[in-house]
C-alpha atoms as a PDB file:
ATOM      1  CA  UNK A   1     -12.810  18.456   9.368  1.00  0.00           C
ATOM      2  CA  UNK A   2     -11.924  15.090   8.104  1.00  0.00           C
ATOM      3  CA  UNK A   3      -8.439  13.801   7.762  1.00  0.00           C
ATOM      4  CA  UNK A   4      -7.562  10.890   5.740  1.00  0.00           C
ATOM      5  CA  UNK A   5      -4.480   9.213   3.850  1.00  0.00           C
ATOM      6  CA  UNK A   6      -4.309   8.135   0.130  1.00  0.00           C
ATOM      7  CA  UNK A   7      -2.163   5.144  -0.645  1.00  0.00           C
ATOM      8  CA  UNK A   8      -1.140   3.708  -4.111  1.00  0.00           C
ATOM      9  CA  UNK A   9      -0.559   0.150  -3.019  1.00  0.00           C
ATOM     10  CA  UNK A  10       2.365  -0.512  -5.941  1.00  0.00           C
ATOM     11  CA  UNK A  11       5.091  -2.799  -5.973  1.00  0.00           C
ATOM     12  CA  UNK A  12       8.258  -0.871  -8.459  1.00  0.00           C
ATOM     13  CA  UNK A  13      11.419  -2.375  -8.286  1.00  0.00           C
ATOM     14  CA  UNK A  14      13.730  -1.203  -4.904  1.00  0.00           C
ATOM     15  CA  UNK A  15      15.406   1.771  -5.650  1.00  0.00           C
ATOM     16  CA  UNK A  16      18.842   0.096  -3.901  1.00  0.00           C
ATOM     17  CA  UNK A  17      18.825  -3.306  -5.551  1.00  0.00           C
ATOM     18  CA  UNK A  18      16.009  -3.186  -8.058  1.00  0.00           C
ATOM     19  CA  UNK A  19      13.974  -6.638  -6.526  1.00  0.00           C
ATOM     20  CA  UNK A  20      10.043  -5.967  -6.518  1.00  0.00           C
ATOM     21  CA  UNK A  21       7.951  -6.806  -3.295  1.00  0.00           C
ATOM     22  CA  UNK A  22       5.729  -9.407  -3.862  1.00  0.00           C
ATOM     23  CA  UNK A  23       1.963  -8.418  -3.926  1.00  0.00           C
ATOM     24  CA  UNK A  24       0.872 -10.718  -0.527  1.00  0.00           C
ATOM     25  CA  UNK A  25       3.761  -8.527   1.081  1.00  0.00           C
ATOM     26  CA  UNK A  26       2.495  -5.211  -0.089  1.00  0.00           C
ATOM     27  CA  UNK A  27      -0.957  -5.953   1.128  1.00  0.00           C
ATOM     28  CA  UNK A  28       0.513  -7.195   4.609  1.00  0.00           C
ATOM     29  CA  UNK A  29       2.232  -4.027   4.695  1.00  0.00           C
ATOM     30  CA  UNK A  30      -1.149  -2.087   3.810  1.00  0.00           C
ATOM     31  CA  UNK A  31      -2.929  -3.641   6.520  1.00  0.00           C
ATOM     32  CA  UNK A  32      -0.539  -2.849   9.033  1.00  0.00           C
ATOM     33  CA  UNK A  33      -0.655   1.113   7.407  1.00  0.00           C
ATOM     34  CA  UNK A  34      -4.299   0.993   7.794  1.00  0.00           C
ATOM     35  CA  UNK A  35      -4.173  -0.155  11.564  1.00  0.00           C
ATOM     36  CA  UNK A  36      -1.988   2.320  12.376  1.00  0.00           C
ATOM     37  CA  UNK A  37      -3.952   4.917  10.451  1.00  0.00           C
ATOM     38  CA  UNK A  38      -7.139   4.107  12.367  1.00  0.00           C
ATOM     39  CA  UNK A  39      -5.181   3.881  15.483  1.00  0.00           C
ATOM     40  CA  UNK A  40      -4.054   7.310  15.580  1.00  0.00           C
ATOM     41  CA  UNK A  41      -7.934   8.109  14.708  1.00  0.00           C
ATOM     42  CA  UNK A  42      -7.336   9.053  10.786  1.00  0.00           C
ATOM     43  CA  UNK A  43     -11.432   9.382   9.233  1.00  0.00           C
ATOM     44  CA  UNK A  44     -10.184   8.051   5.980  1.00  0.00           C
ATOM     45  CA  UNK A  45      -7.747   5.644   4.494  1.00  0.00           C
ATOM     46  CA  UNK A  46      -7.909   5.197   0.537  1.00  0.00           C
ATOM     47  CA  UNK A  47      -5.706   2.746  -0.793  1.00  0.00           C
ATOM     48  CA  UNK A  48      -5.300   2.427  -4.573  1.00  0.00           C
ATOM     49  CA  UNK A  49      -4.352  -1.336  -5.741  1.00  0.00           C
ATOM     50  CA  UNK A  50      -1.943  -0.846  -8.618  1.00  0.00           C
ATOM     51  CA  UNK A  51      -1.627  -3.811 -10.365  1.00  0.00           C
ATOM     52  CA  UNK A  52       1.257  -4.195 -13.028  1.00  0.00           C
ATOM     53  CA  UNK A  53       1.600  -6.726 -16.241  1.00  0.00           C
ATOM     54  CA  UNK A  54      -2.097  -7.779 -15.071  1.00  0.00           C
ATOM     55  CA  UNK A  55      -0.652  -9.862 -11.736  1.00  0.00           C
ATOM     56  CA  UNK A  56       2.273 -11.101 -13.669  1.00  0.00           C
ATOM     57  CA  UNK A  57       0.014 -14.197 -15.512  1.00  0.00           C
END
């Protein structure tokens, strides 16, 4: 049996004071999720990059 985590890698406004994460902080944060993930010997990580207003342009 495989175990594995999905991830939508999103950045929605903070539920406390409504600022959004910026994207190169997300992705920090995902890479630190996926090193702990294959730390504690997950098989699988997915990650999903949700993107919104196409990178802010």
């Amino acid at each position: 049996m495989e175990i594995g985590i999905t991830s939508f890698v999103e950045t929605k406004p903070d539920i406390h004071n409504g600022e959004v994460m910026s994207y190169a902080q997300r992705l920090r944060e995902v890479v630190e999720e996926i090193t702990l993930a294959d730390e504690v010997g997950l098989d699988m990580f997915l990650y999903i990059i949700v993107m919104d207003a196409f990178l802010r342009i």
